[in-house]
C-alpha atoms as a PDB file:
ATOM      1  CA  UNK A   1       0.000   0.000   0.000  1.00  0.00           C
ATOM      2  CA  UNK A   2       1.590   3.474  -0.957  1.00  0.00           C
ATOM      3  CA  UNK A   3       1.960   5.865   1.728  1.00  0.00           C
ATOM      4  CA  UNK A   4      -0.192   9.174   1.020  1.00  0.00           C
ATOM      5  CA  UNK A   5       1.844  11.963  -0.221  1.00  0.00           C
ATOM      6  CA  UNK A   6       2.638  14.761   1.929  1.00  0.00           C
ATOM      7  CA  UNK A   7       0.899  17.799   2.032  1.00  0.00           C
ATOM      8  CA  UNK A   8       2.277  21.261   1.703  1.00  0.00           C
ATOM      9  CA  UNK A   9       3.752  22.051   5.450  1.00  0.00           C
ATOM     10  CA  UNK A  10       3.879  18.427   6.016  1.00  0.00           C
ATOM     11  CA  UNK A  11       7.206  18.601   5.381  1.00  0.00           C
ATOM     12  CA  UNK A  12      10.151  19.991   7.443  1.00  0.00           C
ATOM     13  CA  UNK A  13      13.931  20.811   7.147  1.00  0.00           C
ATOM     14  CA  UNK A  14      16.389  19.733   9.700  1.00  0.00           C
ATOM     15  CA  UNK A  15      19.304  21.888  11.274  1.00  0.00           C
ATOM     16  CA  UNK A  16      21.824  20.300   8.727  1.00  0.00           C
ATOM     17  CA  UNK A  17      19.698  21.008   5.912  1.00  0.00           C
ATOM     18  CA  UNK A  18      18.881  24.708   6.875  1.00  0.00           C
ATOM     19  CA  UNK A  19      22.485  25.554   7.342  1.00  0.00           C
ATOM     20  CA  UNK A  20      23.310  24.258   3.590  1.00  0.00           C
ATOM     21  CA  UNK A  21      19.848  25.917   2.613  1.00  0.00           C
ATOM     22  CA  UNK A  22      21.076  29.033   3.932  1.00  0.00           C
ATOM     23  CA  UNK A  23      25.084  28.728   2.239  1.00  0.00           C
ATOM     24  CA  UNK A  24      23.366  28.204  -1.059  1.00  0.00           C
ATOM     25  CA  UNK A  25      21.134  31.658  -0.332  1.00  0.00           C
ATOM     26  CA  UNK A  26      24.651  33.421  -0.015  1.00  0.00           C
ATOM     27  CA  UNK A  27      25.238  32.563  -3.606  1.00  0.00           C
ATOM     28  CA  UNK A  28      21.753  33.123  -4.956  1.00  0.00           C
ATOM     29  CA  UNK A  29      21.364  36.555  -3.092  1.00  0.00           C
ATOM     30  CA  UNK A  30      24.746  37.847  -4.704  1.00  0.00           C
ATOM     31  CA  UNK A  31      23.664  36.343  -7.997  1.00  0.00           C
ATOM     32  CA  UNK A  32      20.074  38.047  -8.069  1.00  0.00           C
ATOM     33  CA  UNK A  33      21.875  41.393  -6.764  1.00  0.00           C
ATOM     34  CA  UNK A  34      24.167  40.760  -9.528  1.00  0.00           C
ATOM     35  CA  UNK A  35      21.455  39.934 -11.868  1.00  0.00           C
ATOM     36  CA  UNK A  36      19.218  42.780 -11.072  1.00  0.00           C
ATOM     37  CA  UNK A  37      22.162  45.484 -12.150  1.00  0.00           C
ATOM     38  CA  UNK A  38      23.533  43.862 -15.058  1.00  0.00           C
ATOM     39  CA  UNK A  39      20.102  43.351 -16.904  1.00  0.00           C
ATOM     40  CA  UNK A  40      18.987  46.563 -16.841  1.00  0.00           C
ATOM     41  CA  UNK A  41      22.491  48.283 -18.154  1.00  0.00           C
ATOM     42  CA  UNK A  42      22.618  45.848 -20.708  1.00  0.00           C
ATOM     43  CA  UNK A  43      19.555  46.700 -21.904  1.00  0.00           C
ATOM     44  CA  UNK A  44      20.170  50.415 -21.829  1.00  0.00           C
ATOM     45  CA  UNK A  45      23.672  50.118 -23.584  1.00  0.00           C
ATOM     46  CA  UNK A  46      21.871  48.198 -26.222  1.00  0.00           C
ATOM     47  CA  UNK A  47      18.859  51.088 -26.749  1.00  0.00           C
ATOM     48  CA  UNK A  48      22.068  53.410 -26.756  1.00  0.00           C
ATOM     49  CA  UNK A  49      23.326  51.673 -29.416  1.00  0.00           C
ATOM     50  CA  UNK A  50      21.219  50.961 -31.277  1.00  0.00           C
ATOM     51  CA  UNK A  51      19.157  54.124 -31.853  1.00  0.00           C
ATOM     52  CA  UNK A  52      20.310  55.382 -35.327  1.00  0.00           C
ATOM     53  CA  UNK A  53      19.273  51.541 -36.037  1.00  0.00           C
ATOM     54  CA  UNK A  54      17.119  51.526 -39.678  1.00  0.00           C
ATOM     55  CA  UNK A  55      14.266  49.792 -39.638  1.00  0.00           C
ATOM     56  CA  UNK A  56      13.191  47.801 -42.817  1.00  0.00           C
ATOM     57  CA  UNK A  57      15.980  47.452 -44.536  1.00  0.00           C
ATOM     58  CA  UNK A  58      17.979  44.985 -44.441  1.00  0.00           C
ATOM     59  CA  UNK A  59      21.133  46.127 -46.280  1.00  0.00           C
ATOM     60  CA  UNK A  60      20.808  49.036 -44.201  1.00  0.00           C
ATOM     61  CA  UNK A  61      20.306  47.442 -41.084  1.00  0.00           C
ATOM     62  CA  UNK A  62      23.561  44.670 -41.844  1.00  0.00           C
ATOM     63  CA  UNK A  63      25.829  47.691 -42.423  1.00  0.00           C
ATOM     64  CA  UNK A  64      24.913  49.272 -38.709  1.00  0.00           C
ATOM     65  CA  UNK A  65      25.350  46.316 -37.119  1.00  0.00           C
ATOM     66  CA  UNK A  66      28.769  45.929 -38.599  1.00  0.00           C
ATOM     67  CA  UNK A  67      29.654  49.340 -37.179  1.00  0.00           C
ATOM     68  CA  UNK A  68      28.503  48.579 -33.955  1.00  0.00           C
ATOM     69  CA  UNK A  69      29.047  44.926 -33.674  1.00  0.00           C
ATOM     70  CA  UNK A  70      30.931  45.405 -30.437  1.00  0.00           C
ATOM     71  CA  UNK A  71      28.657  47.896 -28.408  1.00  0.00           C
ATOM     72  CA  UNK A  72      25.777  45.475 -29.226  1.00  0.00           C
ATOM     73  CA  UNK A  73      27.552  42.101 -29.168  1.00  0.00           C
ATOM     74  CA  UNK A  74      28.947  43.477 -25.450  1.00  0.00           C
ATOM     75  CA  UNK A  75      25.105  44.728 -24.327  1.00  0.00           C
ATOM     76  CA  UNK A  76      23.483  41.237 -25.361  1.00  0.00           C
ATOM     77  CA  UNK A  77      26.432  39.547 -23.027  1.00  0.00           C
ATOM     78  CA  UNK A  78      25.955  41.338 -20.298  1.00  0.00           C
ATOM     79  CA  UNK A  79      22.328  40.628 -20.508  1.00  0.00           C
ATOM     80  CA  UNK A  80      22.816  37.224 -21.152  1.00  0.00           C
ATOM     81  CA  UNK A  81      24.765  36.916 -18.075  1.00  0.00           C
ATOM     82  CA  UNK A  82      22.293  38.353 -16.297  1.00  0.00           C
ATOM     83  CA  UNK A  83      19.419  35.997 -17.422  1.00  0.00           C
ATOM     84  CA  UNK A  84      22.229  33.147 -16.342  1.00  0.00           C
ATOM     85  CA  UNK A  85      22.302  34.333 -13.058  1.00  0.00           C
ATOM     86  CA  UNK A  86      18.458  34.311 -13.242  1.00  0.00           C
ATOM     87  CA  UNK A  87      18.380  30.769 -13.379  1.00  0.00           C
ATOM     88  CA  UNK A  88      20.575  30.639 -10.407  1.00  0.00           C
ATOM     89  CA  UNK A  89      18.369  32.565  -8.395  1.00  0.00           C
ATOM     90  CA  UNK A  90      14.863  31.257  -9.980  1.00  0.00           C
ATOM     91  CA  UNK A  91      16.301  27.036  -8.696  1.00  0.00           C
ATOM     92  CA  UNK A  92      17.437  28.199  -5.661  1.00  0.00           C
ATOM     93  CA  UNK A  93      13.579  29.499  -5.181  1.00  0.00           C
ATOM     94  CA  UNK A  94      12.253  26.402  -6.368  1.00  0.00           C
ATOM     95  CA  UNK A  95      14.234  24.044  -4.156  1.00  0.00           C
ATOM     96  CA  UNK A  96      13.532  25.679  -1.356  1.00  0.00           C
ATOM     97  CA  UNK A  97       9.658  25.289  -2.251  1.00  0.00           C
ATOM     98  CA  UNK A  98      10.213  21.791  -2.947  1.00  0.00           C
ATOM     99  CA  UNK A  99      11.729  21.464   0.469  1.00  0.00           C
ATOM    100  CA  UNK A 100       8.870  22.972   2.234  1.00  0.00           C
ATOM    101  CA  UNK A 101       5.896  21.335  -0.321  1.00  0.00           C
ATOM    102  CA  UNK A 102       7.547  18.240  -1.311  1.00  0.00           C
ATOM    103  CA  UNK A 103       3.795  18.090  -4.113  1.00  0.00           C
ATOM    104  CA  UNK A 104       5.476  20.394  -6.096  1.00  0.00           C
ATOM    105  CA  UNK A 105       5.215  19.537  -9.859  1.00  0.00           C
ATOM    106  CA  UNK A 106       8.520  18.862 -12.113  1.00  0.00           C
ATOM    107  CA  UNK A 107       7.303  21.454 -14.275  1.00  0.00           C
ATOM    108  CA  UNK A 108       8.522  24.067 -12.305  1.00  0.00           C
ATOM    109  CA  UNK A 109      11.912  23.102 -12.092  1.00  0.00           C
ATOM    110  CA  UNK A 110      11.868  22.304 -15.506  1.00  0.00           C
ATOM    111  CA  UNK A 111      11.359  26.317 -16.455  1.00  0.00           C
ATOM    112  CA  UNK A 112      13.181  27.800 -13.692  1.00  0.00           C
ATOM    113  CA  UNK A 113      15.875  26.527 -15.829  1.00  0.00           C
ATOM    114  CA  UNK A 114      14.724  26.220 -19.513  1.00  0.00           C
ATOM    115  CA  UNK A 115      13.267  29.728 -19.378  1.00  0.00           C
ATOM    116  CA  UNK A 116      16.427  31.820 -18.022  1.00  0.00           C
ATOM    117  CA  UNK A 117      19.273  29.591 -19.854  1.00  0.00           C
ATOM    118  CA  UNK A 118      17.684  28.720 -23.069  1.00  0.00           C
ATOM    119  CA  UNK A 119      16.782  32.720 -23.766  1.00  0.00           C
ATOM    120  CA  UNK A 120      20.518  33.456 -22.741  1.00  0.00           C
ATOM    121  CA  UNK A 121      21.784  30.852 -25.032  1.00  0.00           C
ATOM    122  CA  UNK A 122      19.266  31.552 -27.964  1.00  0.00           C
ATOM    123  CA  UNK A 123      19.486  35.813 -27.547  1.00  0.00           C
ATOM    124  CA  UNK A 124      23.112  35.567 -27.676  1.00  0.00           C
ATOM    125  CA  UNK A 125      23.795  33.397 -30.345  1.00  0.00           C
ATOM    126  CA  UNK A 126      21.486  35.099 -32.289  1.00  0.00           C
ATOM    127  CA  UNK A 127      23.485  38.562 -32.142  1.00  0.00           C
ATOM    128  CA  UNK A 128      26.359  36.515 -32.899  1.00  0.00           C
ATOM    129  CA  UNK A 129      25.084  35.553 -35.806  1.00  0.00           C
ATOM    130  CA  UNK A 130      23.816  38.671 -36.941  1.00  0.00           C
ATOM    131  CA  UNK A 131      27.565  39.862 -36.449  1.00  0.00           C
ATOM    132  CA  UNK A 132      28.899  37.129 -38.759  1.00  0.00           C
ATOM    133  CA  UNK A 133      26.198  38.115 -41.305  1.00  0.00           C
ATOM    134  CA  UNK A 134      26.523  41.211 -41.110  1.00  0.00           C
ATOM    135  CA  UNK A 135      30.464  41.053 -41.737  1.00  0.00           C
ATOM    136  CA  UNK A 136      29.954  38.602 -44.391  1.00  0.00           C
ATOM    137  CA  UNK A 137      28.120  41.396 -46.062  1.00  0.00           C
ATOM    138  CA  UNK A 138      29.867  44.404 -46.005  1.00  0.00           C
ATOM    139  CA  UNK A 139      32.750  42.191 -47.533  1.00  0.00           C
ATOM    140  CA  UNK A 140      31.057  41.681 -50.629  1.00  0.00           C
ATOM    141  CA  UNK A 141      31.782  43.586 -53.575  1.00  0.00           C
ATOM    142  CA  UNK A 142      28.073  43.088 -54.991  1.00  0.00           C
ATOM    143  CA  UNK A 143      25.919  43.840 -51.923  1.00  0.00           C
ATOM    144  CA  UNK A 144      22.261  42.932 -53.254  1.00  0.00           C
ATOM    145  CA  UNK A 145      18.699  43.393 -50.931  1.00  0.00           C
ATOM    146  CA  UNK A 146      17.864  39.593 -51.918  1.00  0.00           C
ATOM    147  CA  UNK A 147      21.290  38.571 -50.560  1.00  0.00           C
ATOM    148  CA  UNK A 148      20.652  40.904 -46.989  1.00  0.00           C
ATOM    149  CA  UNK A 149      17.506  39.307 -46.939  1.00  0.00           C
ATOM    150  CA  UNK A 150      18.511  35.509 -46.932  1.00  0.00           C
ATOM    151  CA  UNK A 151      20.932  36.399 -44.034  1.00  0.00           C
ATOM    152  CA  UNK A 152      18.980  38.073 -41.999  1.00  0.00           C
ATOM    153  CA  UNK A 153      15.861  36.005 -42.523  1.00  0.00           C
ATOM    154  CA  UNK A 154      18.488  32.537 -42.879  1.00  0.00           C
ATOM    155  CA  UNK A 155      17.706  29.318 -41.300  1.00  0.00           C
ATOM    156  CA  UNK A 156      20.133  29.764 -38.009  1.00  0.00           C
ATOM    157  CA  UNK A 157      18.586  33.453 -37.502  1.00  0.00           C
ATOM    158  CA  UNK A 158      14.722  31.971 -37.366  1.00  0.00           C
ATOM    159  CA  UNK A 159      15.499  29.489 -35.073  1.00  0.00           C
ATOM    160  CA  UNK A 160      17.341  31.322 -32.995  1.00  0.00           C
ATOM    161  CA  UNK A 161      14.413  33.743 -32.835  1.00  0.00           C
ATOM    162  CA  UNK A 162      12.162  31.154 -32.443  1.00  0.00           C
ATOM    163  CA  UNK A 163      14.064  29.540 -29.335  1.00  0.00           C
ATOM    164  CA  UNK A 164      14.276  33.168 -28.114  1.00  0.00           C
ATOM    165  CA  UNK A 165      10.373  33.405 -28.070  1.00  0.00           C
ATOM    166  CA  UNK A 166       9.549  29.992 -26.680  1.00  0.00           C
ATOM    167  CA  UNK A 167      12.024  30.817 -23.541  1.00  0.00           C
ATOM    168  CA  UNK A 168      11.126  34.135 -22.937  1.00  0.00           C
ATOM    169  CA  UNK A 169       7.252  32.170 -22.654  1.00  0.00           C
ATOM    170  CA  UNK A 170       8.399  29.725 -20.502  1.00  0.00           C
ATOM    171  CA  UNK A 171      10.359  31.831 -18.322  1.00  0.00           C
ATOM    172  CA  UNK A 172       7.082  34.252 -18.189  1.00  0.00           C
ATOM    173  CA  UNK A 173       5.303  31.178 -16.662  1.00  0.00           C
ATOM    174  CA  UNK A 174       7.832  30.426 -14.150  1.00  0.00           C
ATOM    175  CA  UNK A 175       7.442  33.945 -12.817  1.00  0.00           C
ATOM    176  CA  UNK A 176       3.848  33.331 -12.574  1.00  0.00           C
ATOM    177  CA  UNK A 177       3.713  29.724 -11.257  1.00  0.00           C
ATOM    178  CA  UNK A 178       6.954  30.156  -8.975  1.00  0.00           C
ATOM    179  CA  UNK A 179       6.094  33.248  -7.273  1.00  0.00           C
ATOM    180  CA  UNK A 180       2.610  31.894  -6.574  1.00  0.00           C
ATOM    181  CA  UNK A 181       4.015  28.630  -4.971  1.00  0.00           C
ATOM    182  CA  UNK A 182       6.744  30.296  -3.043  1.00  0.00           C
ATOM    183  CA  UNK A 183       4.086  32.670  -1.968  1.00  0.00           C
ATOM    184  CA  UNK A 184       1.730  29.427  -0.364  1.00  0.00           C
ATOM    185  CA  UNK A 185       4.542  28.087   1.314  1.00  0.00           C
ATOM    186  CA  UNK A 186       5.278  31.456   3.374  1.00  0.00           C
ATOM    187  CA  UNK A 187       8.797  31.856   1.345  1.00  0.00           C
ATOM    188  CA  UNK A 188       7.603  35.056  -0.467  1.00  0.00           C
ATOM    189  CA  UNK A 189       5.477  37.534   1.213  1.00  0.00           C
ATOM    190  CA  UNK A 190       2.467  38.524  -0.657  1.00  0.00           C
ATOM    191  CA  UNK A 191       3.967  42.400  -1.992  1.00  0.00           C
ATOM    192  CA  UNK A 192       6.794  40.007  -3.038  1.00  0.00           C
ATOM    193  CA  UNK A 193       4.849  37.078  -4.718  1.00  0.00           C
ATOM    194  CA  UNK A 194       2.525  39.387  -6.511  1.00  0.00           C
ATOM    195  CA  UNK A 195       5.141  41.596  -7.960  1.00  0.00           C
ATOM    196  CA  UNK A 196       6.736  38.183  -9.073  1.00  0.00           C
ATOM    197  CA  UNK A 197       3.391  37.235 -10.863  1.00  0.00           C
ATOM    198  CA  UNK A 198       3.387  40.896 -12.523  1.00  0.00           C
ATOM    199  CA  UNK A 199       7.247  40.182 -13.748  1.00  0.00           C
ATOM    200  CA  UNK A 200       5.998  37.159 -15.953  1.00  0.00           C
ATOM    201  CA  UNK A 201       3.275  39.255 -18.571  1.00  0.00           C
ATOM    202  CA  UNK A 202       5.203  42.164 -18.627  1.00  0.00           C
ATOM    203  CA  UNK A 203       8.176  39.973 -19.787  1.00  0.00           C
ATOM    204  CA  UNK A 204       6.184  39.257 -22.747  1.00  0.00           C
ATOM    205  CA  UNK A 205       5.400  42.302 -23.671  1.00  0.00           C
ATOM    206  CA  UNK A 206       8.699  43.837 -22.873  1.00  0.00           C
ATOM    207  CA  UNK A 207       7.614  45.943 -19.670  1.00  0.00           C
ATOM    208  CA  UNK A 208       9.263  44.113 -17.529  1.00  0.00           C
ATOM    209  CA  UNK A 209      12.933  45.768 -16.768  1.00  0.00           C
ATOM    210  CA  UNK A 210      11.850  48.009 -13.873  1.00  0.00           C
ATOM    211  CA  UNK A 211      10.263  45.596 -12.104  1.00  0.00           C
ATOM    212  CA  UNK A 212      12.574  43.024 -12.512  1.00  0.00           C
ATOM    213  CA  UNK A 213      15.413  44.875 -11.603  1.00  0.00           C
ATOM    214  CA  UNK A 214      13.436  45.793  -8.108  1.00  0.00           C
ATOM    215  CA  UNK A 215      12.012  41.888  -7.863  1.00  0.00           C
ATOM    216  CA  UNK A 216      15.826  40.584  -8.271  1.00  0.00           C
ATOM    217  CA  UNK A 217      17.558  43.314  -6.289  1.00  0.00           C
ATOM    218  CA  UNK A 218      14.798  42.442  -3.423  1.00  0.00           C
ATOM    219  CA  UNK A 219      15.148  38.785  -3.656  1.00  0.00           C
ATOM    220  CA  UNK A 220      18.710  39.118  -3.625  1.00  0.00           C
ATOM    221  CA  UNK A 221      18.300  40.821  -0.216  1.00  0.00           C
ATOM    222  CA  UNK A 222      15.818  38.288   1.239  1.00  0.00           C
ATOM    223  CA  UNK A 223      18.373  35.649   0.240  1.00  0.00           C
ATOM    224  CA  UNK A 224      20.956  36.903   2.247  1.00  0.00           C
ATOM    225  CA  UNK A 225      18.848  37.505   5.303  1.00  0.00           C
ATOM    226  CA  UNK A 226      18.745  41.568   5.000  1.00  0.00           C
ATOM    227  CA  UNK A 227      15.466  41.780   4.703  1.00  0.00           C
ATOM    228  CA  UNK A 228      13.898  44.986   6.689  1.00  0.00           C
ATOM    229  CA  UNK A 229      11.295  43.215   8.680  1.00  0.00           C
ATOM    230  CA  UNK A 230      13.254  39.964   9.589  1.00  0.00           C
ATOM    231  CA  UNK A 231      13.124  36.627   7.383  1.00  0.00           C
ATOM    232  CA  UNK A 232       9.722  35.256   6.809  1.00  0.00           C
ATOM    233  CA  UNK A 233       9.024  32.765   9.717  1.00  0.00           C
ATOM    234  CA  UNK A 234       9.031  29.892   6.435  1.00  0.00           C
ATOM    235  CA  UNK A 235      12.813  30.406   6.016  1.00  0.00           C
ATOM    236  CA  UNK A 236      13.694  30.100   9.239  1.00  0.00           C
ATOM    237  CA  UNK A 237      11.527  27.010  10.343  1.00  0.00           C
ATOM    238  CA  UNK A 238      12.392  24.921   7.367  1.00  0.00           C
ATOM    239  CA  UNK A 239       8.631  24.364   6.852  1.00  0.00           C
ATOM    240  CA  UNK A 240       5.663  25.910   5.039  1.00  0.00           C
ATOM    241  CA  UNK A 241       4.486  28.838   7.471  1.00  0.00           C
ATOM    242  CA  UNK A 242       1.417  30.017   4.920  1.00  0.00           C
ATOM    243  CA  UNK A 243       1.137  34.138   5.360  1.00  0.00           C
ATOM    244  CA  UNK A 244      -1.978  34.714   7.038  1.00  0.00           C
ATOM    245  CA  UNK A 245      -4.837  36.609   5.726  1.00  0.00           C
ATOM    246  CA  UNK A 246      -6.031  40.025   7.134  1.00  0.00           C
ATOM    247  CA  UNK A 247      -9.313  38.735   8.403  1.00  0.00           C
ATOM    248  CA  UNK A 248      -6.746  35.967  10.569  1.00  0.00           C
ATOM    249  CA  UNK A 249      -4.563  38.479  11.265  1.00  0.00           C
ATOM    250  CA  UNK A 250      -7.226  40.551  12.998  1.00  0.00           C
ATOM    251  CA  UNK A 251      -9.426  37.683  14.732  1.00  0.00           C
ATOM    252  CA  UNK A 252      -6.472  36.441  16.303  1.00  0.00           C
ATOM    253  CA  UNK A 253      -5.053  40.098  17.350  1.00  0.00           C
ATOM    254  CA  UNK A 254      -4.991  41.576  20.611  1.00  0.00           C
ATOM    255  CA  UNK A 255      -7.527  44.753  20.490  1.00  0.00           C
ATOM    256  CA  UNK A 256      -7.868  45.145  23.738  1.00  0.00           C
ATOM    257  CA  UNK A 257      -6.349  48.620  25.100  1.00  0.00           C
ATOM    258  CA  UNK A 258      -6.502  51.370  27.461  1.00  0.00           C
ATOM    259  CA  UNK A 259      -6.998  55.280  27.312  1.00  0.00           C
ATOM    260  CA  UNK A 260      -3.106  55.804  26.943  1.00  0.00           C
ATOM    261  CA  UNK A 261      -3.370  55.995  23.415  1.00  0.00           C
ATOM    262  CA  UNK A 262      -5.691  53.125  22.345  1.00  0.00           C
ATOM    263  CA  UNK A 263      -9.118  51.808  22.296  1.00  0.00           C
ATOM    264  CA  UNK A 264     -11.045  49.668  23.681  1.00  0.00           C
ATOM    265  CA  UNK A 265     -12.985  46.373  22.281  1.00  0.00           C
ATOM    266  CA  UNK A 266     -16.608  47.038  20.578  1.00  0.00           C
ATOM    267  CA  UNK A 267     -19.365  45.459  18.984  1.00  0.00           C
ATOM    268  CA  UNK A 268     -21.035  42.185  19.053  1.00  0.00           C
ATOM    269  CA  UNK A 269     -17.993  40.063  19.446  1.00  0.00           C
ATOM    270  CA  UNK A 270     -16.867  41.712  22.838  1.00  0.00           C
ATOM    271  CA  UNK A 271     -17.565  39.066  25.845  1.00  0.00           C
ATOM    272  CA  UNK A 272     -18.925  40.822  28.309  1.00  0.00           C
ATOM    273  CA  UNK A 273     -17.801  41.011  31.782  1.00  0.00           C
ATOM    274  CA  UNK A 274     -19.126  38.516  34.456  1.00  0.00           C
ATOM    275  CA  UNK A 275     -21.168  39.803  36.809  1.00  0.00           C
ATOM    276  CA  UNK A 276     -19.258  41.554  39.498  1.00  0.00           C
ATOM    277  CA  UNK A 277     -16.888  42.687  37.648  1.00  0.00           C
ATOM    278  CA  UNK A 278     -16.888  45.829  36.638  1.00  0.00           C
ATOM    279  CA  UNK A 279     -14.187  45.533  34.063  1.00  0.00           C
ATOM    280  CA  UNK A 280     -11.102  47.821  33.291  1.00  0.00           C
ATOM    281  CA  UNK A 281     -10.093  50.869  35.104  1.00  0.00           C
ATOM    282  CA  UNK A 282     -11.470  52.546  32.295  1.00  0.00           C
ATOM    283  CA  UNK A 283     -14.425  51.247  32.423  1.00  0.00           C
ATOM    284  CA  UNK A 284     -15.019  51.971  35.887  1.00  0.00           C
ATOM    285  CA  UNK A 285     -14.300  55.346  36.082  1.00  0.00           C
ATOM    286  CA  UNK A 286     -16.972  55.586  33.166  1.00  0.00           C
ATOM    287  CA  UNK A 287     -19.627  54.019  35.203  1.00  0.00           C
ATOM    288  CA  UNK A 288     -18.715  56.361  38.272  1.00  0.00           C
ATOM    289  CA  UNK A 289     -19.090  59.635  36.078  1.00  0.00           C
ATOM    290  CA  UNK A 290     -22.473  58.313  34.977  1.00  0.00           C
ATOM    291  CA  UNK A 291     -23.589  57.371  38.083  1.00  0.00           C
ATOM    292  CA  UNK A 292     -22.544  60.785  39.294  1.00  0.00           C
END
């Protein structure tokens, strides 16, 4: 008879395996810090470079990047770096949900490292081509449109592109799926999980630099154990510590208080007093000015 699987919280880390949890979050905070700067001036450098870029024209377009094959072939490493360290940072969030929700599909592993590598790999290689075209070109003594056309439109450059696409889905969906199940397990607060689940659309649709750069920056942070308001309780028990919701929050907070700068309990869910007792101080000197 197979034993039931474990439920999310149903599994815990021991002392041994929170200390290695913790080395590896040295290496995945620097990485997302890391990650988090170089992305965004990679990008930049590239938009730099690239805005006397022509537009439909392929000739056109070969020549420029010919020019400025190093300023663009530097910008697409440096982001391609970053997206590396990405990965780093996106498996060292999914083991430690693993660890704390042991139900945790394959799937996710599979694109916290498909997504981040493969559109590293498939970006870069695709710039590198385009600088072999493009210096293939300019070589020629008969430069034809036809000729700029079947390089830049050429076999290596649409799957590149292609691969480029398909990554930049998957990783998309690991934002969304990853943030959401570090969230349930108590790894992520929610500010942190839902900014995560904003990161993966706005990758699509190229909107996403800001917001990653603050989601991997803060990450980074939480990974090293800065973060302002202590390490969620999930990190340091080694087991999933759900955030609760507001309505928990405030059925199981104290609102009892005193005249020094708080109030006192009202409504239908106050117990009453027994009889005899009068209640607070408070309260008493109330029921003495009324009597009066």
């Amino acid at each position: 008879m197979s034993e039931p699987s474990q439920s999310p919280g149903a599994a815990a880390l021991g002392q041994g395996e929170l200390a290695t949890e913790r080395s590896r979050g040295r290496y995945a905070g620097v990485a997302a810090i890391l990650a988090g700067v170089l992305f965004p001036v990679g990008l930049i450098w590239s938009q730099v470079a690239s805005r006397d870029r022509p537009e439909h024209n392929e000739p056109a377009e070969l020549r420029f990047f010919h020019r400025h094959a190093g300023e663009l072939l530097a910008s697409s490493a440096l982001r391609s770096l970053a997206l590396l360290l990405l990965a780093v940072v996106a498996f060292h969030l999914y083991r430690a949900t693993k660890a704390r929700n042991p139900d945790l599909s394959q799937v996710v592993r599979v694109l916290s490292l498909l997504g981040p590598i493969g559109l590293a790999v498939a970006g870069f290689a695709h710039d590198v081509y385009l600088a072999s075209a493009s210096a293939d070109f300019t070589g020629r003594h008969f430069q034809t449109i036809q000729g700029a056309k079947d390089l830049v439109r050429g076999p290596v450059a649409v799957v590149t592109v292609g691969l480029s696409i398909g990554c930049t889905l998957a990783l998309a969906f690991w934002f969304v799926i990853g943030s959401l199940n570090a969230m349930r397990v108590g790894l992520l607060s929610r500010f942190m999980g839902v900014l995560g689940v904003i990161v993966g659309p706005a990758f699509v649709f190229g909107l996403a630099p800001l917001i990653l750069t603050f989601w991997l920056v803060s990450i980074g942070f939480l990974f090293l154990g800065r973060w302002p308001r202590g390490l969620p309780p999930a990190w340091v028990e080694g087991k999933a510590l759900p955030w609760p919701t507001r309505a928990r929050r405030e059925s199981v907070g104290d609102v009892s208080g005193s005249r020094n700068g708080e109030v006192e309990p009202v409504g239908p869910g106050v117990r009453k007093a027994p009889e005899g007792d009068e209640g607070s101080p408070a309260q008493k000197r109330r029921k003495r000015k009324r009597r009066q």
